[in-house]
PDB file of N, CA and C in Angstrom:
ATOM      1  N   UNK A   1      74.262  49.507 -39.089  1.00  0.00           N
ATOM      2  CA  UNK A   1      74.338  50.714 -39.907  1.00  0.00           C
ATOM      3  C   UNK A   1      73.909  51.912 -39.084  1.00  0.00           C
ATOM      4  N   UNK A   2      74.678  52.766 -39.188  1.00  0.00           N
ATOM      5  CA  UNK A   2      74.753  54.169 -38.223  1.00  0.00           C
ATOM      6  C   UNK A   2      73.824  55.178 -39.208  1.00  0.00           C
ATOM      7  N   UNK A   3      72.908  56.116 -38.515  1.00  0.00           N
ATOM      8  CA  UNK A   3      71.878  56.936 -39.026  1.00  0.00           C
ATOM      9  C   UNK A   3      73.317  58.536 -39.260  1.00  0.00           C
ATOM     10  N   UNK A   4      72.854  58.846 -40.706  1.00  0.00           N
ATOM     11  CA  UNK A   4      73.838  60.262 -40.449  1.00  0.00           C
ATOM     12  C   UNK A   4      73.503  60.943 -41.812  1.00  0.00           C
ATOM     13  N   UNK A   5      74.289  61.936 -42.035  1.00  0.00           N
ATOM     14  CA  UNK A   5      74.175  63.198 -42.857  1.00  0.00           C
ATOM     15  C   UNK A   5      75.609  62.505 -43.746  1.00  0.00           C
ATOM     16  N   UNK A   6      75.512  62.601 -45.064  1.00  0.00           N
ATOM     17  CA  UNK A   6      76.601  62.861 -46.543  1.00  0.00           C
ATOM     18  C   UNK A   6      76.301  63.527 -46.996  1.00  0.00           C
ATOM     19  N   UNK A   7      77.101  65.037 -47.182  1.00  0.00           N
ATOM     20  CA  UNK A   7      77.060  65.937 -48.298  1.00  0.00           C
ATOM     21  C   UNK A   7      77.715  65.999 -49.252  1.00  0.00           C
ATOM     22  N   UNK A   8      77.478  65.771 -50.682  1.00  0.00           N
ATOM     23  CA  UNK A   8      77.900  65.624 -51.912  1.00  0.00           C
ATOM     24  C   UNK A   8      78.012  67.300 -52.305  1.00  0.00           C
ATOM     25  N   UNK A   9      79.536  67.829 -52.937  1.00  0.00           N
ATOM     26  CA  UNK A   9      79.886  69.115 -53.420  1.00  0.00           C
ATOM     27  C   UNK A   9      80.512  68.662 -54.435  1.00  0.00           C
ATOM     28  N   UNK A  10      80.503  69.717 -55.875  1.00  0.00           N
ATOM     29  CA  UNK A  10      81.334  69.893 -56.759  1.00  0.00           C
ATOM     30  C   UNK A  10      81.073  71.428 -57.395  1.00  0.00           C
ATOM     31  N   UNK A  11      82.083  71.799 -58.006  1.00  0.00           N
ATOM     32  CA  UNK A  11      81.964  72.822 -58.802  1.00  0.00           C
ATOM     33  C   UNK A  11      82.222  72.749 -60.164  1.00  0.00           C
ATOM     34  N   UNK A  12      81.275  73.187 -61.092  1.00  0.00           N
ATOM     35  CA  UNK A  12      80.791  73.186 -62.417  1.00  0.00           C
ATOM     36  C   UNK A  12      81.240  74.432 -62.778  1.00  0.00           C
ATOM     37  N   UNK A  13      81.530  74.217 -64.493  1.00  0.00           N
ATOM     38  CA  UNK A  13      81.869  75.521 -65.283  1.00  0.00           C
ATOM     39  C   UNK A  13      81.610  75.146 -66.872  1.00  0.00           C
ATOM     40  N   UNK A  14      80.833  76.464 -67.370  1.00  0.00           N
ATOM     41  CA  UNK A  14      80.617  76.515 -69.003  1.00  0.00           C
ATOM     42  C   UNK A  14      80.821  77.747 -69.675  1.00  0.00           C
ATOM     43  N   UNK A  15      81.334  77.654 -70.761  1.00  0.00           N
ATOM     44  CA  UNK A  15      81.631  78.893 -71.305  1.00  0.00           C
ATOM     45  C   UNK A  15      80.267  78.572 -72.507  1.00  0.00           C
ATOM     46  N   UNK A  16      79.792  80.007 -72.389  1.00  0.00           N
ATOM     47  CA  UNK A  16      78.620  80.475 -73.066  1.00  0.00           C
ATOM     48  C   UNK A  16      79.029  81.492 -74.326  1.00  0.00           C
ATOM     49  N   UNK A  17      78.658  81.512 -75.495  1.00  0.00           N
ATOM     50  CA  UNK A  17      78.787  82.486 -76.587  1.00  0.00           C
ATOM     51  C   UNK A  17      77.524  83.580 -76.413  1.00  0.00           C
ATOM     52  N   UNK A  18      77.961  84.465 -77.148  1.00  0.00           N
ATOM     53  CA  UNK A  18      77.045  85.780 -77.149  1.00  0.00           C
ATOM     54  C   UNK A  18      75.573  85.463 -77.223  1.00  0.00           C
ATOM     55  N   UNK A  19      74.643  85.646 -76.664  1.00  0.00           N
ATOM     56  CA  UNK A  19      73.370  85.652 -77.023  1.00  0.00           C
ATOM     57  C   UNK A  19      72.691  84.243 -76.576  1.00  0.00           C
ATOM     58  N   UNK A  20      73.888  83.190 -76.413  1.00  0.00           N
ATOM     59  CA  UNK A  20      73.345  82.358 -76.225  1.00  0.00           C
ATOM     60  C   UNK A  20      73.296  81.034 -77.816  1.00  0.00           C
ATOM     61  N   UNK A  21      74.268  81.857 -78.490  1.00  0.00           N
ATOM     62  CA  UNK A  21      73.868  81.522 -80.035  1.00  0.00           C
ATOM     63  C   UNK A  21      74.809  80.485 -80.692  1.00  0.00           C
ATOM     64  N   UNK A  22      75.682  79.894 -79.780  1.00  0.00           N
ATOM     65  CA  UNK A  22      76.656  78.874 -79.525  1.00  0.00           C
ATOM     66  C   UNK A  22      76.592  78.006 -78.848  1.00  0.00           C
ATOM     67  N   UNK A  23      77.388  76.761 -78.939  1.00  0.00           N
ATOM     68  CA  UNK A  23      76.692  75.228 -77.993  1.00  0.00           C
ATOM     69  C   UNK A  23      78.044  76.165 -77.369  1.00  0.00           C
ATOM     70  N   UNK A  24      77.062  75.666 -75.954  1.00  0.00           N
ATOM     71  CA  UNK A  24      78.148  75.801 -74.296  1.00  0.00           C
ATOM     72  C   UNK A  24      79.418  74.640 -74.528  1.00  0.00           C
ATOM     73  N   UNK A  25      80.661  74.979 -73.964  1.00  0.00           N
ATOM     74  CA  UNK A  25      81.183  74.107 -73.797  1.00  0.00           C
ATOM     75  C   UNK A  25      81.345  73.958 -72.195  1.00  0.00           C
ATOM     76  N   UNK A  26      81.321  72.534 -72.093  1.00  0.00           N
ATOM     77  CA  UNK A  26      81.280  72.213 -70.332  1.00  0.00           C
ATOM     78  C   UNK A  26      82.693  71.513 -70.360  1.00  0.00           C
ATOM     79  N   UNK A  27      82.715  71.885 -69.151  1.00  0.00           N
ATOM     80  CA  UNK A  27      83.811  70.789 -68.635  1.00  0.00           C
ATOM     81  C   UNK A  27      83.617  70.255 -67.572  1.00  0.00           C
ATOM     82  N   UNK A  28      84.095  69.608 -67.773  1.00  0.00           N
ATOM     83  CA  UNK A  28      83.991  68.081 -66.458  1.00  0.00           C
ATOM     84  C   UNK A  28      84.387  68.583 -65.242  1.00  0.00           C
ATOM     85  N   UNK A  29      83.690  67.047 -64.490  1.00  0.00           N
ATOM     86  CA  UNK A  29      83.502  67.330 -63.039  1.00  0.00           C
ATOM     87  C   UNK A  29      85.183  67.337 -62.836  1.00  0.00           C
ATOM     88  N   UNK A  30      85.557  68.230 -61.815  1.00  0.00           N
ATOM     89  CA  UNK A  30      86.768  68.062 -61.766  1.00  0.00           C
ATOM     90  C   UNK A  30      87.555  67.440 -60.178  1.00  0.00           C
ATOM     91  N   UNK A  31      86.817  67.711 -59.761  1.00  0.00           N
ATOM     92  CA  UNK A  31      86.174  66.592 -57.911  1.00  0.00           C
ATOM     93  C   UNK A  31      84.912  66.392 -57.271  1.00  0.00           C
ATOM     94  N   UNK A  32      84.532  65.599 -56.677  1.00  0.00           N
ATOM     95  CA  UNK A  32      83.863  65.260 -56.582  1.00  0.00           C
ATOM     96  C   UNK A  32      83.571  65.360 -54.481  1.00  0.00           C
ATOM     97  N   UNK A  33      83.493  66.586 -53.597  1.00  0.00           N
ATOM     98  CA  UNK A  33      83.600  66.901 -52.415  1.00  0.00           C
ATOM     99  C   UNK A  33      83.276  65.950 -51.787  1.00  0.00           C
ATOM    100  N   UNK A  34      83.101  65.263 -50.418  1.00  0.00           N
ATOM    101  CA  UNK A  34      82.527  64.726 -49.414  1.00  0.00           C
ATOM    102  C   UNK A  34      82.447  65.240 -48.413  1.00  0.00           C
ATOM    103  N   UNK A  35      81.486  65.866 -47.308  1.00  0.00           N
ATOM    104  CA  UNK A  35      81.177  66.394 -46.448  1.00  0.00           C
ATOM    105  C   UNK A  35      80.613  65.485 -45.107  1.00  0.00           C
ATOM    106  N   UNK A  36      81.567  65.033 -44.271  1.00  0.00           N
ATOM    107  CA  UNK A  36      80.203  64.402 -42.990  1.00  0.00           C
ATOM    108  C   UNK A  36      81.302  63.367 -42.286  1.00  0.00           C
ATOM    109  N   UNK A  37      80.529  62.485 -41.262  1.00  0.00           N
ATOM    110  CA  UNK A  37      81.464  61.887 -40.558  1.00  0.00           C
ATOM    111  C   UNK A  37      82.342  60.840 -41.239  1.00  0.00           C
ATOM    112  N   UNK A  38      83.320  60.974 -40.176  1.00  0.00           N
ATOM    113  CA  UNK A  38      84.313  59.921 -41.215  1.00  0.00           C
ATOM    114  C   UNK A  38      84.473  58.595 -41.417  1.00  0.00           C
ATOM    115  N   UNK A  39      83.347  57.712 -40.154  1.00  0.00           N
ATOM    116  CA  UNK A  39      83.133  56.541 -40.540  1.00  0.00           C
ATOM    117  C   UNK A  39      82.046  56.277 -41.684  1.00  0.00           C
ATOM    118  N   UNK A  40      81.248  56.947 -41.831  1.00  0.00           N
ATOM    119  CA  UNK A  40      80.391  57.106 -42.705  1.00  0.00           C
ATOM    120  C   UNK A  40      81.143  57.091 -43.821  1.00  0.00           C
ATOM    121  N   UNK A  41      81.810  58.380 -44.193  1.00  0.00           N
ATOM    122  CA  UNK A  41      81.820  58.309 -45.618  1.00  0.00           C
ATOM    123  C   UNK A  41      82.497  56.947 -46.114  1.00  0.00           C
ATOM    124  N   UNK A  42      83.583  56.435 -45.336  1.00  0.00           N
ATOM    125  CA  UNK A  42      84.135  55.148 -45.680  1.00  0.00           C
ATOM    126  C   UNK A  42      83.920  54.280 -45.413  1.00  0.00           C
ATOM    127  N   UNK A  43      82.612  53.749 -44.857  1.00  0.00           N
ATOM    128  CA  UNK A  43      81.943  52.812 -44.919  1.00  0.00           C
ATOM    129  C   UNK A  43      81.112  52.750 -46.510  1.00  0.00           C
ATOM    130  N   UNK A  44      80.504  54.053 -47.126  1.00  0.00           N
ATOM    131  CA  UNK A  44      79.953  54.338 -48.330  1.00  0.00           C
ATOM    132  C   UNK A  44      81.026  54.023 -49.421  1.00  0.00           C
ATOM    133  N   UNK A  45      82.226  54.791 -49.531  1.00  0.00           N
ATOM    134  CA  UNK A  45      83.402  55.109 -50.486  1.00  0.00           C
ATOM    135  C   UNK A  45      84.132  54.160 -50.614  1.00  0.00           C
ATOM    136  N   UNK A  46      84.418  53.806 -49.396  1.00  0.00           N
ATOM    137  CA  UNK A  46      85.659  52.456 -49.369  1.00  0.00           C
ATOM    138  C   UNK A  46      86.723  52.729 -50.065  1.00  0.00           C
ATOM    139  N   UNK A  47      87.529  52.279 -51.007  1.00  0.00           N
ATOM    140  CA  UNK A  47      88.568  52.625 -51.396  1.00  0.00           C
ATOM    141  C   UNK A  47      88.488  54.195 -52.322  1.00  0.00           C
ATOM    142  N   UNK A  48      87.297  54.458 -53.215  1.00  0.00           N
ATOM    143  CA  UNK A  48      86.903  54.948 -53.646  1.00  0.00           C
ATOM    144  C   UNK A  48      87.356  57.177 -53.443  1.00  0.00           C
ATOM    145  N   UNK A  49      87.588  56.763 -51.989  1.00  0.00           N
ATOM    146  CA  UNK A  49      87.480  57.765 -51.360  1.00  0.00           C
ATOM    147  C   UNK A  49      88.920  58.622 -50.784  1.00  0.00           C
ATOM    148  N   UNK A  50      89.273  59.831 -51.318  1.00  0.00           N
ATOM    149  CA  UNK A  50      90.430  60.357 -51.161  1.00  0.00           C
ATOM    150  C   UNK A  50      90.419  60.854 -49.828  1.00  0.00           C
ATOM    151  N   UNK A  51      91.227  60.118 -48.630  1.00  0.00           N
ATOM    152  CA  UNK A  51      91.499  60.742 -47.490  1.00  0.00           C
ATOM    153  C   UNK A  51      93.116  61.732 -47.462  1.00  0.00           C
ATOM    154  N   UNK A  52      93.290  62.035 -48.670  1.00  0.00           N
ATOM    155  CA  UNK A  52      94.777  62.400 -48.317  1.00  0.00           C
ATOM    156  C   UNK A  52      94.727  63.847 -47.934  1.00  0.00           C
ATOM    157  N   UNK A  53      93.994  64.685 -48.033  1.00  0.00           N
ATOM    158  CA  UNK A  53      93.730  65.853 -47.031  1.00  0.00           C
ATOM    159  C   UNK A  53      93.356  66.256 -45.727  1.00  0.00           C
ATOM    160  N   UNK A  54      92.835  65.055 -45.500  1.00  0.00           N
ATOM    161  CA  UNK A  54      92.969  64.773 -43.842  1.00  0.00           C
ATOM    162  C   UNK A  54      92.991  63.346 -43.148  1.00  0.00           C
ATOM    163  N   UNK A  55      94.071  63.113 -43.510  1.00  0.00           N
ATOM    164  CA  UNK A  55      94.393  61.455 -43.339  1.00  0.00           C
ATOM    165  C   UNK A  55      94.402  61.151 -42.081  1.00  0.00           C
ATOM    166  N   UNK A  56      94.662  61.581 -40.913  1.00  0.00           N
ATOM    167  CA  UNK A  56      94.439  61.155 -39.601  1.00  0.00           C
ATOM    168  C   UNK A  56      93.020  61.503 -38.971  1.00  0.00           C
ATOM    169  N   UNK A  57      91.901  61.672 -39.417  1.00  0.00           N
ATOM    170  CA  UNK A  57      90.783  62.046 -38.936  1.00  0.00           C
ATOM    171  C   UNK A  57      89.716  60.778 -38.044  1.00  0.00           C
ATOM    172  N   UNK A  58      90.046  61.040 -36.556  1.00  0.00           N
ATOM    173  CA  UNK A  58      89.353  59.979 -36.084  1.00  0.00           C
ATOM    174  C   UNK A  58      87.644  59.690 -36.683  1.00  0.00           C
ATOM    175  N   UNK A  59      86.935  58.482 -36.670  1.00  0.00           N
ATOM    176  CA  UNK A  59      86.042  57.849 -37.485  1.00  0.00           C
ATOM    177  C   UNK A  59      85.044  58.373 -36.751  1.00  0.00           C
ATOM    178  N   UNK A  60      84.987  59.329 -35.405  1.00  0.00           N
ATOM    179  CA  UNK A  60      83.457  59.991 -35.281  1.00  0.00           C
ATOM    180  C   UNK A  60      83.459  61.124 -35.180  1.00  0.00           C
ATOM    181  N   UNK A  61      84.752  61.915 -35.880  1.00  0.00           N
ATOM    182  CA  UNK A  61      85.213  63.072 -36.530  1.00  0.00           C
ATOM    183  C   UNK A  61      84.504  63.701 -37.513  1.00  0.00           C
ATOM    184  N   UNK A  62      83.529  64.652 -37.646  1.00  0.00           N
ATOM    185  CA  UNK A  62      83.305  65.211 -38.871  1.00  0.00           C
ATOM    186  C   UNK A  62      84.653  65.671 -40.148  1.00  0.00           C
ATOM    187  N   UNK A  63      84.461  65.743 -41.235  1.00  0.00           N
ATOM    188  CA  UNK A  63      85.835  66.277 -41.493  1.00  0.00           C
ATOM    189  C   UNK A  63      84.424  66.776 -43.577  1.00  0.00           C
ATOM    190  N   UNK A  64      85.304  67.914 -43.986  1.00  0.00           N
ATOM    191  CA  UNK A  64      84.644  68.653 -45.311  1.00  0.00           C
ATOM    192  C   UNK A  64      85.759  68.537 -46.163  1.00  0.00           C
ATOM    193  N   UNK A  65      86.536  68.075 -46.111  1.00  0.00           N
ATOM    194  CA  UNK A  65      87.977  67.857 -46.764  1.00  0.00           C
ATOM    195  C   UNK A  65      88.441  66.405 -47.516  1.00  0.00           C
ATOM    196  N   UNK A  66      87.045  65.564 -47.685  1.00  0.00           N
ATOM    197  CA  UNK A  66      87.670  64.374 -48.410  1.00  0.00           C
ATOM    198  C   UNK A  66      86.904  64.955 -49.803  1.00  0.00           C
ATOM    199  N   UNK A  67      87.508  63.804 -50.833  1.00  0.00           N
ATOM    200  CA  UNK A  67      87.331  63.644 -52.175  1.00  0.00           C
ATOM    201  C   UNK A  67      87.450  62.548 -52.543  1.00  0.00           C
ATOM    202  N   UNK A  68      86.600  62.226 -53.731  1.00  0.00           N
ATOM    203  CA  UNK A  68      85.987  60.967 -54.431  1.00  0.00           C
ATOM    204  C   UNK A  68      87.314  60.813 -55.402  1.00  0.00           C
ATOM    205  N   UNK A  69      87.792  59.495 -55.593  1.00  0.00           N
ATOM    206  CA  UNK A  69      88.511  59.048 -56.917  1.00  0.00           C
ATOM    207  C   UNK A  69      87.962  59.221 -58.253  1.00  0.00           C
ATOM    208  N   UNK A  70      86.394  59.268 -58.486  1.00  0.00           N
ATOM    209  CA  UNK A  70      86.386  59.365 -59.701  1.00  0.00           C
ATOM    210  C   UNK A  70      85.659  60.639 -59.533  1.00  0.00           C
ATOM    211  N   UNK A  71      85.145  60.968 -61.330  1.00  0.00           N
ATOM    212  CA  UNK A  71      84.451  61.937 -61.340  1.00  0.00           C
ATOM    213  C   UNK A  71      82.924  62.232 -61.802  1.00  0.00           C
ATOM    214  N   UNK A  72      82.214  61.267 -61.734  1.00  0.00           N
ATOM    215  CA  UNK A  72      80.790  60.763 -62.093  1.00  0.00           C
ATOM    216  C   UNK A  72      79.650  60.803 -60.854  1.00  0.00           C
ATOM    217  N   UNK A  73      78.605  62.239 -61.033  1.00  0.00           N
ATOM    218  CA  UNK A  73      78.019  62.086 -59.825  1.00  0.00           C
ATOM    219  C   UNK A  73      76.999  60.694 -59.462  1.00  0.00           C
ATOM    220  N   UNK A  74      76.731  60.456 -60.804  1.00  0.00           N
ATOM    221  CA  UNK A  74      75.693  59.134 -60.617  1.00  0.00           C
ATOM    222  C   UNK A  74      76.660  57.963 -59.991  1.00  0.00           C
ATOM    223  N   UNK A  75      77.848  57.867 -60.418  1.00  0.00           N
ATOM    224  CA  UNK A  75      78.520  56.772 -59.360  1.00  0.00           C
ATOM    225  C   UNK A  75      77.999  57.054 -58.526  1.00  0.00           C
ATOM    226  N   UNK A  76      78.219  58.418 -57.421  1.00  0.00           N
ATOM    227  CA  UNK A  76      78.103  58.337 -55.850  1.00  0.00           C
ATOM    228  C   UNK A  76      76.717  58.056 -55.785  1.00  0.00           C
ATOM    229  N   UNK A  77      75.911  58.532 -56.359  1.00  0.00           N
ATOM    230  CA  UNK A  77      74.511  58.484 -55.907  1.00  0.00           C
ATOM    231  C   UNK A  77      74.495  57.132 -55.851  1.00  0.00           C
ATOM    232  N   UNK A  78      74.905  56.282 -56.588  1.00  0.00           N
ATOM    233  CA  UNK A  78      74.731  54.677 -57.017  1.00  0.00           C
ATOM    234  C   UNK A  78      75.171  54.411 -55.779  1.00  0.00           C
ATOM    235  N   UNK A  79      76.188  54.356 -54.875  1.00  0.00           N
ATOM    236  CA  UNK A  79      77.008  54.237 -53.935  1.00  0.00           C
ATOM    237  C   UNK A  79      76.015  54.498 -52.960  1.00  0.00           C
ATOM    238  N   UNK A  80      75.855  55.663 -52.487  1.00  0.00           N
ATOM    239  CA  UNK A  80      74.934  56.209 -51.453  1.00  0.00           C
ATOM    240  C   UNK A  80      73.387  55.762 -51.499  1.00  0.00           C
ATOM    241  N   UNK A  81      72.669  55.242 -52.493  1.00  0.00           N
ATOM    242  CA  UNK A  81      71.604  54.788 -52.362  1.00  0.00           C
ATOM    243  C   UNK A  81      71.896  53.250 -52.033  1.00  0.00           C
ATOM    244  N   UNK A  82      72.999  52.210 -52.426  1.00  0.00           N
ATOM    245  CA  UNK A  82      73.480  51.369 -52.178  1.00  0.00           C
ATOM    246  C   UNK A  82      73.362  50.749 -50.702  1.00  0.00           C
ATOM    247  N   UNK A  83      74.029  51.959 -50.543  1.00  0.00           N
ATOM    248  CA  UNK A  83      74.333  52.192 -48.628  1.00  0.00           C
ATOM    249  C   UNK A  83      73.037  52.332 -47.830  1.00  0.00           C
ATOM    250  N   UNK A  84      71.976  52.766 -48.516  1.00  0.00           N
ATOM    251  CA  UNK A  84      70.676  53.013 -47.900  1.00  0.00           C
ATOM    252  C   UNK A  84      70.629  54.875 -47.675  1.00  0.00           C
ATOM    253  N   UNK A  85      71.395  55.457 -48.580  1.00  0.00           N
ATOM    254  CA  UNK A  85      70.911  57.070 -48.350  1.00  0.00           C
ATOM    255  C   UNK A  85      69.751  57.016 -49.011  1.00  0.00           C
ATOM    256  N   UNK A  86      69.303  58.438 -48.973  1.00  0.00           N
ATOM    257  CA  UNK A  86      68.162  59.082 -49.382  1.00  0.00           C
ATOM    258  C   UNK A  86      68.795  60.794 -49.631  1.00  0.00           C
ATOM    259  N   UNK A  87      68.271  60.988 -50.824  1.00  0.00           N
ATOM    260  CA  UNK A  87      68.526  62.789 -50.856  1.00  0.00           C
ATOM    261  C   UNK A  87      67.523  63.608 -49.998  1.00  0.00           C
ATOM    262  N   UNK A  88      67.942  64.233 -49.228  1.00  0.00           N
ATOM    263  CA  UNK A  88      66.941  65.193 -48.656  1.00  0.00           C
ATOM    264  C   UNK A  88      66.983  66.914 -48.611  1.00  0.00           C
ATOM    265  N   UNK A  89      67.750  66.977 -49.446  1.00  0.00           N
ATOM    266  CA  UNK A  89      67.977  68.309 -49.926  1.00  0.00           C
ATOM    267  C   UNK A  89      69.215  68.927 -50.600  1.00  0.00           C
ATOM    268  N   UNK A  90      69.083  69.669 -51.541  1.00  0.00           N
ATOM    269  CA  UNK A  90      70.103  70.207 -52.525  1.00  0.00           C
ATOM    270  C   UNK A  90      70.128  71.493 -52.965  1.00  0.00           C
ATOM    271  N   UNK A  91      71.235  72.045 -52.944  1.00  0.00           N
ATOM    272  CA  UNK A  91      71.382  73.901 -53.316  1.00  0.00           C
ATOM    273  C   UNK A  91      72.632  73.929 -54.590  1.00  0.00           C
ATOM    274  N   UNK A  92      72.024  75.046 -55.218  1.00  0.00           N
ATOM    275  CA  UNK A  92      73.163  75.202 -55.936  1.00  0.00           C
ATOM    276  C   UNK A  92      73.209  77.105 -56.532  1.00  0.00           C
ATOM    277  N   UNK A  93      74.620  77.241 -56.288  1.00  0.00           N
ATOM    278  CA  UNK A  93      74.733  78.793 -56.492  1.00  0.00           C
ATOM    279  C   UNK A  93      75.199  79.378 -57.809  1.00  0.00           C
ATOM    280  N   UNK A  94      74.966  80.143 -58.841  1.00  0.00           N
ATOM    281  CA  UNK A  94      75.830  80.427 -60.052  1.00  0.00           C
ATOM    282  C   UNK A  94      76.655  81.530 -60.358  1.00  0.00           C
ATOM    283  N   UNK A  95      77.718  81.696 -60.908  1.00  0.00           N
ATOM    284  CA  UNK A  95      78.405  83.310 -61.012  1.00  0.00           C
ATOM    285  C   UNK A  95      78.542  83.157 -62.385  1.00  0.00           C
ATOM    286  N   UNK A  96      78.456  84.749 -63.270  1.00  0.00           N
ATOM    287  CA  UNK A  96      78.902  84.820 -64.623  1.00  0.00           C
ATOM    288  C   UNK A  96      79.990  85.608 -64.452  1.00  0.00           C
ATOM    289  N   UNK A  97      81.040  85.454 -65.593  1.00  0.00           N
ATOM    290  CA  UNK A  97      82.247  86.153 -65.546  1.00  0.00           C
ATOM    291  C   UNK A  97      82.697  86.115 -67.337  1.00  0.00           C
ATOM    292  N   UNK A  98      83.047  87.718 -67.879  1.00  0.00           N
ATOM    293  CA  UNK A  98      83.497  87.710 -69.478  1.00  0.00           C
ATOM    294  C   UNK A  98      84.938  86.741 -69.619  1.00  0.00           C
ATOM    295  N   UNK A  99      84.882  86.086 -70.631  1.00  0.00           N
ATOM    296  CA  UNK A  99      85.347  84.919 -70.497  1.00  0.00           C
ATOM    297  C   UNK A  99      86.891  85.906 -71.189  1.00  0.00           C
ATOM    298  N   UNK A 100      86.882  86.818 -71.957  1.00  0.00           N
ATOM    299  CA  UNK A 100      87.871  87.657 -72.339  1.00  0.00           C
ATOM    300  C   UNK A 100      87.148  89.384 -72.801  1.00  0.00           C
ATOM    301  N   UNK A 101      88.072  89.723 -72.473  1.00  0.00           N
ATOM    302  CA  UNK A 101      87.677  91.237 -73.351  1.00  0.00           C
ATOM    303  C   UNK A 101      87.332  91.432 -74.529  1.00  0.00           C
ATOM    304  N   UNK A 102      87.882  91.107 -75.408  1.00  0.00           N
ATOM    305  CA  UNK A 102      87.888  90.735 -76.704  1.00  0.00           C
ATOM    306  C   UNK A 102      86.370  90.299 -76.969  1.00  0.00           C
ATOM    307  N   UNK A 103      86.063  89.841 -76.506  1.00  0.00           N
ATOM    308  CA  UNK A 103      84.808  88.616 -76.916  1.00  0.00           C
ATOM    309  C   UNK A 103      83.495  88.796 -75.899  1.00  0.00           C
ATOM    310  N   UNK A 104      82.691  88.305 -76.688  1.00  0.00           N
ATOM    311  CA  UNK A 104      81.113  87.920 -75.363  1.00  0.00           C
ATOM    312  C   UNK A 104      80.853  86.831 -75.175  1.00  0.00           C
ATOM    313  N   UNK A 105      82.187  86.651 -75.127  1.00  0.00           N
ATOM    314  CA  UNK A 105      81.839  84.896 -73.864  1.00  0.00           C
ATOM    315  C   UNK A 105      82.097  84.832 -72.867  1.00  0.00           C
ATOM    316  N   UNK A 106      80.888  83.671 -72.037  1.00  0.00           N
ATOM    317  CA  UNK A 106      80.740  84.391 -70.674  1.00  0.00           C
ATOM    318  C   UNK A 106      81.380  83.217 -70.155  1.00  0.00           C
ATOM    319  N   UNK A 107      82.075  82.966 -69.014  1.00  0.00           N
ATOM    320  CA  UNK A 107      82.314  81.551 -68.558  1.00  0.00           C
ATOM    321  C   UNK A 107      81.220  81.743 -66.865  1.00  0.00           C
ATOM    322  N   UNK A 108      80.347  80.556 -66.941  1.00  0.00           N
ATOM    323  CA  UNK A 108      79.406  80.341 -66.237  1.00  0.00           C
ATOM    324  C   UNK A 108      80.308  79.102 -64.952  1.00  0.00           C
ATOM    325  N   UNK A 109      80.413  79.693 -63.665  1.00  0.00           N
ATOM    326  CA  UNK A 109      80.320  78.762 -62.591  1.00  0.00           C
ATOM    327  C   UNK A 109      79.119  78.259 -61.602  1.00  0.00           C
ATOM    328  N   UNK A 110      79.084  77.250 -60.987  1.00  0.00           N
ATOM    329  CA  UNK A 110      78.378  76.914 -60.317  1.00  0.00           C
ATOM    330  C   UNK A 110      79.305  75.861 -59.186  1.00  0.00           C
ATOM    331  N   UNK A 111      78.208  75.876 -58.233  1.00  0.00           N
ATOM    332  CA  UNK A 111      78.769  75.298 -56.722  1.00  0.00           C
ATOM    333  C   UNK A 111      77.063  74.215 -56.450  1.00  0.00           C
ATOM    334  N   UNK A 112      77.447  72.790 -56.290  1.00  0.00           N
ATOM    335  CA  UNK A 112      76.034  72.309 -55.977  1.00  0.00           C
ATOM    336  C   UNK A 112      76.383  70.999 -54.773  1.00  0.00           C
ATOM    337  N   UNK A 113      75.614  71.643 -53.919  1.00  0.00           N
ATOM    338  CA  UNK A 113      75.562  70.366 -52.860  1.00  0.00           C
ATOM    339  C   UNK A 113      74.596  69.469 -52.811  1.00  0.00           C
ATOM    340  N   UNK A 114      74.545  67.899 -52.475  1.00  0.00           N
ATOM    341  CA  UNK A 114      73.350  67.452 -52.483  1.00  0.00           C
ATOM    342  C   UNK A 114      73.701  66.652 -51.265  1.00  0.00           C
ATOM    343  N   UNK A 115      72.508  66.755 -50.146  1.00  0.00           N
ATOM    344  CA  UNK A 115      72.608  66.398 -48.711  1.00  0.00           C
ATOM    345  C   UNK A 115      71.549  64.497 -48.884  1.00  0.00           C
ATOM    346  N   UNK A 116      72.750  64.254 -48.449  1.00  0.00           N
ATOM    347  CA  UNK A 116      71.915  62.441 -47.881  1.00  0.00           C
ATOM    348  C   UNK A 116      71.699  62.135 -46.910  1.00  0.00           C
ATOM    349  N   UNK A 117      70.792  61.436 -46.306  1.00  0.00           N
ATOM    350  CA  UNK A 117      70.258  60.926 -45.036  1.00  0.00           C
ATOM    351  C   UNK A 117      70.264  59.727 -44.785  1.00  0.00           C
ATOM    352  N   UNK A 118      70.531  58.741 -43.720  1.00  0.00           N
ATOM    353  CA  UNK A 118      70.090  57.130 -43.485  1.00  0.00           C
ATOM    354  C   UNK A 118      69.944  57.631 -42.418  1.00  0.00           C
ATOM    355  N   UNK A 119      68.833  57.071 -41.971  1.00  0.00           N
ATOM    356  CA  UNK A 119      68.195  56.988 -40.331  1.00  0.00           C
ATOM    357  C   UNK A 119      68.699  55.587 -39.823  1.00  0.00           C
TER     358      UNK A 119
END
C-alpha cells in the first residue's frame, strides 16, 4: 500500500425562504469529485470510479477530473477509511444568490473538499 493524498469535492445547493421561515429545500449530491493520483484513487474506487474524463491517465499521474458512480459521501468515506485513509483536513466555501425577483428566496451554494491521507 502506497502512502498519498485523496481529495474528496462536491458541490451543494439549497433554496432558503424569506427570513429563514421555510424548511430549505436541498438537493442532492449531484457528483461526487476525486482529486489525486491515479493509482490510488482506483485502487480505493475500483469499479466505483468514473474515469471517462480522463481515461488514458498514466497510474502515477495526478489527474482532478475523475468522479464517483454514486452519490453518497459516507459511501466514500466508508471506502477510504476501508483503504486505510484518514481525514486530515477540509474547507468549504458558500455563495447566496435571489432565487427569483419576484420572491425572497435565496438559493444557497456551497463547494466542500475533504483531504485524506495513508502514510
Amino acid at each position: 500500500r502506497r502512502a498519498g493524498f485523496i481529495t474528496i469535492g462536491y458541490r451543494g445547493s439549497y433554496t432558503l425562504g424569506r427570513d429563514s421561515q421555510t424548511d430549505a429545500k436541498f438537493r442532492r449530491v449531484a457528483r461526487i469529485m476525486v482529486c489525486g493520483k491515479t493509482s490510488l484513487a482506483k485502487e480505493v474506487f475500483g469499479d466505483t470510479l468514473n474515469e471517462s474524463r480522463d481515461p488514458d491517465r498514466p497510474p502515477e499521474r495526478y489527474t482532478s477530473r475523475y468522479y464517483l458512480k454514486f452519490t453518497f459521501l459516507e459511501q466514500a468515506f466508508d471506502k477510504l477509511a476501508d483503504a486505510g485513509f484518514h481525514m486530515v483536513a477540509c474547507n468549504s466555501t458558500g455563495t447566496c444568490a435571489f432565487a427569483h425577483e419576484q420572491t425572497d428566496d435565496r438559493i444557497w451554494t456551497s463547494y466542500t473538499e475533504y483531504v485524506f491521507y495513508r502514510e
